[in-house]
N, C-alpha and C. Protein backbone atom coordinates (compact mmCIF):
# COMPACT_ATOMS: atom_id res chain seq x y z
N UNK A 1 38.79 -20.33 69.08
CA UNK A 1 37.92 -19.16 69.08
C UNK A 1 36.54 -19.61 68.60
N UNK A 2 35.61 -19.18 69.51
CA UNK A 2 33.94 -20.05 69.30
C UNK A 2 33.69 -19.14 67.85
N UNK A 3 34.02 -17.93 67.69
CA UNK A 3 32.98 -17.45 66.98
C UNK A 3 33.87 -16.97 65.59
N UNK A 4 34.99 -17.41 65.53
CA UNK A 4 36.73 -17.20 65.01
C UNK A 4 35.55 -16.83 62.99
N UNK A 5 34.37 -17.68 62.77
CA UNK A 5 34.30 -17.72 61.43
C UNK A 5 32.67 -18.05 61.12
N UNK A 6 32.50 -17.86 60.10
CA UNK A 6 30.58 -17.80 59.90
C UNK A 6 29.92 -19.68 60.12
N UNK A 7 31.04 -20.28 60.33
CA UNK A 7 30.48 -22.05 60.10
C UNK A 7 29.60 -21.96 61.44
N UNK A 8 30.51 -21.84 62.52
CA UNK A 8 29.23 -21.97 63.73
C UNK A 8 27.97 -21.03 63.98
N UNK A 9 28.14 -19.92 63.19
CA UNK A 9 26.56 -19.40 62.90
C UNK A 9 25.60 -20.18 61.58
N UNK A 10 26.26 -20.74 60.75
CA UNK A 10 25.72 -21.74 59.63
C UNK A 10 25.56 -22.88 60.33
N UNK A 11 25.81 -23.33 60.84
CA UNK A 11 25.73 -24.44 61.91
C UNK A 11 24.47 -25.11 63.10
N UNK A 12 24.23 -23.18 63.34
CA UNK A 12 22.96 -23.15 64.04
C UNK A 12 21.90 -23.77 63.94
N UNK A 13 20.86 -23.71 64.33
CA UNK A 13 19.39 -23.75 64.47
C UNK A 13 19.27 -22.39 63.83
N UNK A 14 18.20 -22.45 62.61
CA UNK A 14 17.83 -21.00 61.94
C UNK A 14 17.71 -20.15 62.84
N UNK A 15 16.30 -20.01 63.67
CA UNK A 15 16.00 -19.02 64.48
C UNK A 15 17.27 -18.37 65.55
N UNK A 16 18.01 -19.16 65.89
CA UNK A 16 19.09 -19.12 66.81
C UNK A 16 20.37 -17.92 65.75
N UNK A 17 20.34 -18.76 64.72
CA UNK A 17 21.16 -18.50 63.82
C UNK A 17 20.92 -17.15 63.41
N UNK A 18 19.64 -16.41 63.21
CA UNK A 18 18.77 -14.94 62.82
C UNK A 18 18.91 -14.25 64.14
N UNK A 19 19.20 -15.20 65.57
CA UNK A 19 19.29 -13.73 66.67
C UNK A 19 20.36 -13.25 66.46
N UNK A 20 21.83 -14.23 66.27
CA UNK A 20 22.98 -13.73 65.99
C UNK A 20 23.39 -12.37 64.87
N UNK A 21 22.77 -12.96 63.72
CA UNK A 21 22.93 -12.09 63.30
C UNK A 21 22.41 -10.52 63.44
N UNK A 22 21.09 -10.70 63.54
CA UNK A 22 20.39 -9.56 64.55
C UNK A 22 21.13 -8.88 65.21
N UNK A 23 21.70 -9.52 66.20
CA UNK A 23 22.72 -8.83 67.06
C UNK A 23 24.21 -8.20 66.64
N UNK A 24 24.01 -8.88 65.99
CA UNK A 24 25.64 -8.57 64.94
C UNK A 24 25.10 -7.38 63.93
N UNK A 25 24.18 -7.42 63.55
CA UNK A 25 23.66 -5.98 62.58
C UNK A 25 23.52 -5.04 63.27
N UNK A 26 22.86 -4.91 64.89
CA UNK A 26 22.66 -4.13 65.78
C UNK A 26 23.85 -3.36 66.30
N UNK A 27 24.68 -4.41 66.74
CA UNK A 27 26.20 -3.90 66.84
C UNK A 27 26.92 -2.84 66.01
N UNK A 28 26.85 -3.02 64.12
CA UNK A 28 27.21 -2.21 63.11
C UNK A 28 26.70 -0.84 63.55
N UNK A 29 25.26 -0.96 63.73
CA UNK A 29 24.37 0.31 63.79
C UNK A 29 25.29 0.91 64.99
N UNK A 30 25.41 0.17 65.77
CA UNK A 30 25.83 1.01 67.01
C UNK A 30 27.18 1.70 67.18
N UNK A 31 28.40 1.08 66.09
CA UNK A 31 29.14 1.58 66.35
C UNK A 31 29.45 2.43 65.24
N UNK A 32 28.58 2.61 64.06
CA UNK A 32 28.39 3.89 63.09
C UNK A 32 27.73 4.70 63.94
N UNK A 33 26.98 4.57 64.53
CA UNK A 33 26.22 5.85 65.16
C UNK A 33 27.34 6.16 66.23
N UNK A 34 28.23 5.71 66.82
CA UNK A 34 29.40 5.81 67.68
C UNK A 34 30.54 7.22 67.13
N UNK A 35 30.54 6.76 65.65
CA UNK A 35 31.43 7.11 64.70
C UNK A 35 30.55 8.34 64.26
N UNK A 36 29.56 8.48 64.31
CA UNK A 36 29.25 9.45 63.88
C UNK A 36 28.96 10.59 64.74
N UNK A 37 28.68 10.00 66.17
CA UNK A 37 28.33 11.24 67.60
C UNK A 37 29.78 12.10 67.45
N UNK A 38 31.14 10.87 67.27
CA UNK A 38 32.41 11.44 67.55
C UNK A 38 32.87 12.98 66.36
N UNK A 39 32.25 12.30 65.60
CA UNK A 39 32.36 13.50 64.30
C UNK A 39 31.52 14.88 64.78
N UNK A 40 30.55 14.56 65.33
CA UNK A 40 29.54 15.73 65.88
C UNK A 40 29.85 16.58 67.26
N UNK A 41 30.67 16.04 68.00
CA UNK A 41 31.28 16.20 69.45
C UNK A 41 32.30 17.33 69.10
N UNK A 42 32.87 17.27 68.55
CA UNK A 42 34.04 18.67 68.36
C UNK A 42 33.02 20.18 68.10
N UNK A 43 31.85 20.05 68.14
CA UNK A 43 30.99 21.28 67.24
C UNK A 43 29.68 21.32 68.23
N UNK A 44 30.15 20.50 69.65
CA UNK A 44 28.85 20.42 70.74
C UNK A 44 29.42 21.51 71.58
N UNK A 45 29.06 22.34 72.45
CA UNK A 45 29.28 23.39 73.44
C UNK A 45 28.35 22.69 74.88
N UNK A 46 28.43 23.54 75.88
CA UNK A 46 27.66 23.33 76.59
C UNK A 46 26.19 23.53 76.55
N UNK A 47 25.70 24.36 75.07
CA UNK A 47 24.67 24.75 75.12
C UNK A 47 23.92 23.64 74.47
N UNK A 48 24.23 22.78 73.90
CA UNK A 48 23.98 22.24 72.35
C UNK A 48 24.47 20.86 72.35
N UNK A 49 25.21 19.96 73.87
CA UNK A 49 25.58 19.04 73.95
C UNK A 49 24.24 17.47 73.64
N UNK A 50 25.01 17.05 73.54
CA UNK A 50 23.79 15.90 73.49
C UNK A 50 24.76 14.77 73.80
N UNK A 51 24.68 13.82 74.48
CA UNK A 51 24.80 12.43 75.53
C UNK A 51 25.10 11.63 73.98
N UNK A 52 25.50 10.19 73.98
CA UNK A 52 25.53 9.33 72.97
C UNK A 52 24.29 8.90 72.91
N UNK A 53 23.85 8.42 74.35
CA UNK A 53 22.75 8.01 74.83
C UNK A 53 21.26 8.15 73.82
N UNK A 54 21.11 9.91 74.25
CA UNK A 54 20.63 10.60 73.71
C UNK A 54 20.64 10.65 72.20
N UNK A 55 21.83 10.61 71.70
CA UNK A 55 21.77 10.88 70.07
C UNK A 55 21.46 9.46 69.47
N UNK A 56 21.82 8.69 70.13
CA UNK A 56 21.30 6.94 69.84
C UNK A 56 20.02 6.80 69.39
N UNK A 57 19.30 7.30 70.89
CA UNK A 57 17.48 7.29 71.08
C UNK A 57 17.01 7.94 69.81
N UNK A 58 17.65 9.29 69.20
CA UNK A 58 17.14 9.96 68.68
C UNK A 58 17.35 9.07 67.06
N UNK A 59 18.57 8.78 66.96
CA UNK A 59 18.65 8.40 65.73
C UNK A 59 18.01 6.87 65.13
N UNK A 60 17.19 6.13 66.60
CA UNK A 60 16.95 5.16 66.16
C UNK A 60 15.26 5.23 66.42
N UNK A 61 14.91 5.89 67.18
CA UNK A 61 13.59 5.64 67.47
C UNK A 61 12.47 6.56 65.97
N UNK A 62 11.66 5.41 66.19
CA UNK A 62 11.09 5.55 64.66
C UNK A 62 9.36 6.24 65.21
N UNK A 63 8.90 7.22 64.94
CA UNK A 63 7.53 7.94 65.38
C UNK A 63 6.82 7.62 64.21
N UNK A 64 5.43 7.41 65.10
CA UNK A 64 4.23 6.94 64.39
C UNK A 64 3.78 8.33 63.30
N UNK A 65 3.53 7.95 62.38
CA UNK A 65 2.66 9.53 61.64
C UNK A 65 1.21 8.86 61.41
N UNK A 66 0.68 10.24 61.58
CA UNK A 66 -0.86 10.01 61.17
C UNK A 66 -0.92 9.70 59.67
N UNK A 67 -2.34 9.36 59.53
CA UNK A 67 -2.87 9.30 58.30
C UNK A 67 -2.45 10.24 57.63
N UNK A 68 -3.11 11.18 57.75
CA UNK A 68 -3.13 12.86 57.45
C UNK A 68 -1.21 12.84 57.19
N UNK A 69 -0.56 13.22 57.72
CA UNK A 69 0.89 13.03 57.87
C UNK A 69 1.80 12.74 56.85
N UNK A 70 1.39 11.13 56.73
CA UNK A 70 2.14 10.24 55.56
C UNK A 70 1.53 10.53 54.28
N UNK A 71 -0.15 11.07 53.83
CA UNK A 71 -0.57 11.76 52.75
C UNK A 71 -0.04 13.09 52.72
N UNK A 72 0.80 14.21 53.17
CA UNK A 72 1.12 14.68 53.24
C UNK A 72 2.81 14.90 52.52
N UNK A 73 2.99 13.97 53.13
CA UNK A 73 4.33 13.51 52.54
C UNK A 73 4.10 13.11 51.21
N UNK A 74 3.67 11.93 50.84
CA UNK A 74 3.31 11.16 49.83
C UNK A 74 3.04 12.69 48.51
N UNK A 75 2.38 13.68 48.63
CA UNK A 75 1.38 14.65 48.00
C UNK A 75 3.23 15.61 48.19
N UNK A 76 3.66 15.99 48.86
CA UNK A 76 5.00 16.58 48.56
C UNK A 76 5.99 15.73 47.94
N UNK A 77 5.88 14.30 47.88
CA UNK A 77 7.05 13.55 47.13
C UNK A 77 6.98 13.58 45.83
N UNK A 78 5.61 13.43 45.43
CA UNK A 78 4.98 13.21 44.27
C UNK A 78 5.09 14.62 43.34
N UNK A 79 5.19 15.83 43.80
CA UNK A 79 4.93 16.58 43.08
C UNK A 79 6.37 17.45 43.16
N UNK A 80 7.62 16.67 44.20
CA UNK A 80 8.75 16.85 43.83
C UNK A 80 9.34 16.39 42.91
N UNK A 81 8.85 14.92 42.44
CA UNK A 81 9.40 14.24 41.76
C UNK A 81 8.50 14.09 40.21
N UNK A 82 7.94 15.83 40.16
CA UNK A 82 7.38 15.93 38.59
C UNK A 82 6.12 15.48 38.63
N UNK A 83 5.33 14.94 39.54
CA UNK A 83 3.97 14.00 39.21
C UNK A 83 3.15 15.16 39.51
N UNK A 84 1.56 14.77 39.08
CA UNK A 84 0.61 15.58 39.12
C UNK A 84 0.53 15.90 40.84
N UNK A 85 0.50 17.35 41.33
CA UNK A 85 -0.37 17.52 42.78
C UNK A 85 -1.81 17.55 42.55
N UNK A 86 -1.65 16.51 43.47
CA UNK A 86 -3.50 15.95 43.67
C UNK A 86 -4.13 16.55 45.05
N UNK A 87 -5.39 17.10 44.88
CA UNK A 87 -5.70 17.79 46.31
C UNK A 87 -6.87 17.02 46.49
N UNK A 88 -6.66 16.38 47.63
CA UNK A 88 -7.90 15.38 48.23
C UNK A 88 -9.29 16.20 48.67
């Protein structure tokens, strides 16, 4: 078995050695998010369904915030977590 144990990924060429794992972390993600559509699927209707596909995209794709946005956030974290609200 090529891949039976971690020596032939220690074995590698670093960079070679970092896609594997890459891919092997990618994999985890994918089959928790697998595990987790299945948990959500008993409570989907026709109205309210969503694809794996779909819940994948959603759960992985990361959106840009504005400036404005992330000070926004930052100014609600801060003053959840007891600190002075500061008004710019």
């Amino acid at each position: 078995m090529r891949y039976g144990n971690i020596e032939y990924i220690i074995n590698l060429p670093f960079y070679d050695g970092i896609l594997y794992i890459k891919k092997a972390i990618g994999k985890n993600q994918e089959k928790t998010l697998w595990e987790l559509w299945l948990t959500v699927l008993p409570n989907m209707n026709k109205d309210n369904y969503i694809s794996f596909e779909d819940f994948k995209t959603k759960a992985t794709h990361k959106e840009r915030k504005t400036d404005e946005e992330m000070l926004a956030m930052v100014k609600i974290l801060n003053a959840a977590f007891g600190g002075k609200v500061v008004e710019s």
